[in-house]
N, C-alpha and C. Protein backbone atom coordinates (compact mmCIF):
# COMPACT_ATOMS: atom_id res chain seq x y z
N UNK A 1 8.33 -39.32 12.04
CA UNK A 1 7.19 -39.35 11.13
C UNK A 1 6.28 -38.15 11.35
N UNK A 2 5.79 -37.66 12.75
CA UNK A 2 5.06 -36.92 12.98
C UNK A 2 5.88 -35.21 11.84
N UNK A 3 6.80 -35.36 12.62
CA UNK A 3 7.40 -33.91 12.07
C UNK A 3 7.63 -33.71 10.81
N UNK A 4 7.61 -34.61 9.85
CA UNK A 4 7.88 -34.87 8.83
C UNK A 4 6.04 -34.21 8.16
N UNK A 5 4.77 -34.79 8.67
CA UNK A 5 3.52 -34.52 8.47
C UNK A 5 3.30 -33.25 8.43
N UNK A 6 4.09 -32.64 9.90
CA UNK A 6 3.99 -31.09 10.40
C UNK A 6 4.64 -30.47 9.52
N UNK A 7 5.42 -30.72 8.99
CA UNK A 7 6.42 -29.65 8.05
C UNK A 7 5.35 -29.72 6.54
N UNK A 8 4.86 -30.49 6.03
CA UNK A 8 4.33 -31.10 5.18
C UNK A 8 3.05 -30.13 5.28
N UNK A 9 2.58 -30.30 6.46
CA UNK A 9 1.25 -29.21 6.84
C UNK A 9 1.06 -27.92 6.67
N UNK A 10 2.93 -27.48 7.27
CA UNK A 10 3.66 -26.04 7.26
C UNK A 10 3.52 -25.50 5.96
N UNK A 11 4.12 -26.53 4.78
CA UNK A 11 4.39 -25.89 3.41
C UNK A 11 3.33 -26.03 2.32
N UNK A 12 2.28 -26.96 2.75
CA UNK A 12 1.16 -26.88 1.88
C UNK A 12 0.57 -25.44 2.17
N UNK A 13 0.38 -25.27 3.94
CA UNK A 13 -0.57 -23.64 4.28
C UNK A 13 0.29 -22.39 3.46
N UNK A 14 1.32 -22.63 3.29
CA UNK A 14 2.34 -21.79 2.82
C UNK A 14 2.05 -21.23 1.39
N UNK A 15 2.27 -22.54 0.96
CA UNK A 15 1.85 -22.67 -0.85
C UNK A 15 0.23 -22.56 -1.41
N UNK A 16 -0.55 -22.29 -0.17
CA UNK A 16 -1.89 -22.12 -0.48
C UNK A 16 -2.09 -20.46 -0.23
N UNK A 17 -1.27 -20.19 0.68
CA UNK A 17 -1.61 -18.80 0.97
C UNK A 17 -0.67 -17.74 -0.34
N UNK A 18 0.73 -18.37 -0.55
CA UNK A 18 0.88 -17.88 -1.78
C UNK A 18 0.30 -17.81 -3.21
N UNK A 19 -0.96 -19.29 -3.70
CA UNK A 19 -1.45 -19.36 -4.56
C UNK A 19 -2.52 -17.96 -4.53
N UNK A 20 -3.42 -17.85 -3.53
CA UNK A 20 -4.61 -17.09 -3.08
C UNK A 20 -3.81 -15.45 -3.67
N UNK A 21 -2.66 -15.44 -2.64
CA UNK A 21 -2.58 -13.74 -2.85
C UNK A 21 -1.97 -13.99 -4.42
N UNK A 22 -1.22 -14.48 -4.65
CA UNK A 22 -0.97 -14.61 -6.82
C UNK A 22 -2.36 -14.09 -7.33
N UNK A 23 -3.46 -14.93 -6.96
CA UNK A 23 -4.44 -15.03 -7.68
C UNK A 23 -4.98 -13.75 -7.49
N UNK A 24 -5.01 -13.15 -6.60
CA UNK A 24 -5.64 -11.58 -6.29
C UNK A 24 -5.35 -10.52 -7.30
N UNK A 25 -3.86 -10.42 -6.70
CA UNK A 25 -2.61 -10.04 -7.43
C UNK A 25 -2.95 -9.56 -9.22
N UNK A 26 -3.14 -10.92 -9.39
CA UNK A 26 -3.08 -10.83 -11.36
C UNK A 26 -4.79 -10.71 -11.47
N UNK A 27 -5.82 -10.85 -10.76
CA UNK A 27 -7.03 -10.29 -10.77
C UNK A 27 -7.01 -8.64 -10.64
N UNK A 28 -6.37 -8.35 -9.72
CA UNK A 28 -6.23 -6.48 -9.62
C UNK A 28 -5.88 -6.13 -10.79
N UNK A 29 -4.56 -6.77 -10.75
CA UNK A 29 -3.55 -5.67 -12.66
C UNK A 29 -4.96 -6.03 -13.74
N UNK A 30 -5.78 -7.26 -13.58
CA UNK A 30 -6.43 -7.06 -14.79
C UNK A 30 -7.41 -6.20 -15.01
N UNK A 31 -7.90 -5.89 -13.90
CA UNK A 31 -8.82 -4.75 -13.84
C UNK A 31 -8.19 -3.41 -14.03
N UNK A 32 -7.03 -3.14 -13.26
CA UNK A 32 -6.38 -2.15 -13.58
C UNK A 32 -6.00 -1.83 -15.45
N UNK A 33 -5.95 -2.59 -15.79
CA UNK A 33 -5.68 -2.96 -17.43
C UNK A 33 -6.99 -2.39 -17.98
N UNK A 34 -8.13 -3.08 -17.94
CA UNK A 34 -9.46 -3.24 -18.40
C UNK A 34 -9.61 -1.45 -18.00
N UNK A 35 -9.98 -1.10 -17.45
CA UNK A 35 -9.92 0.14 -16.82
C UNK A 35 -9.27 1.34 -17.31
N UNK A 36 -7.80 1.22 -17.69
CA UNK A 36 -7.13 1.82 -18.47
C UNK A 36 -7.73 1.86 -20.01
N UNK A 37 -7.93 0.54 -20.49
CA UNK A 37 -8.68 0.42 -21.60
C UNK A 37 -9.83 1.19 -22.37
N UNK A 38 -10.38 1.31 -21.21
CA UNK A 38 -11.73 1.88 -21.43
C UNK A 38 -11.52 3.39 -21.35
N UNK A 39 -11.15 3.68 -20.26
CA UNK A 39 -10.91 5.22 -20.40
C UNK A 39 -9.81 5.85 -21.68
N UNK A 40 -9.23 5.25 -21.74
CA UNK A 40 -7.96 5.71 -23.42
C UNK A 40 -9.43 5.53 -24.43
N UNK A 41 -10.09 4.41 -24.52
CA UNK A 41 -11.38 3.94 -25.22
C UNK A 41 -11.69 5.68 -25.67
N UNK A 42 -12.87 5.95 -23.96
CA UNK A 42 -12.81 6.98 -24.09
C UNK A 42 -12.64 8.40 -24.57
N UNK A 43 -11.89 8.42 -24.38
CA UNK A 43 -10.66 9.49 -24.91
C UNK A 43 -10.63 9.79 -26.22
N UNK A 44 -10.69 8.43 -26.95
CA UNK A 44 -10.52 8.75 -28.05
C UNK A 44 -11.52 8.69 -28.87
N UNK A 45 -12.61 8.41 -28.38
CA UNK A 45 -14.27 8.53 -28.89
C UNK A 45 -15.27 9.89 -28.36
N UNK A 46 -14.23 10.93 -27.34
CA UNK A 46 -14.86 11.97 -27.44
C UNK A 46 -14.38 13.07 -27.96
């Protein structure tokens, strides 16, 4: 039973630390996006 909890413990920290960096992840590209945006924006308004 115990090990069964521990493994359980193992793959939730697992699946939390993969949710976190995902979430970073697709926060960066969107800025990277937004960013691109603006400067082409830019570009084509001077």
């Amino acid at each position: 039973m115990k090990k069964n909890l521990a493994r359980l413990y193992v793959v939730a920290a697992l699946a939390a630390a993969l949710a976190i960096t995902g979430c970073n992840t697709v926060k960066g590209v969107g800025k990277d996006i937004e960013t691109a945006g603006d400067k082409t924006q830019k570009a084509i308004n001077d």
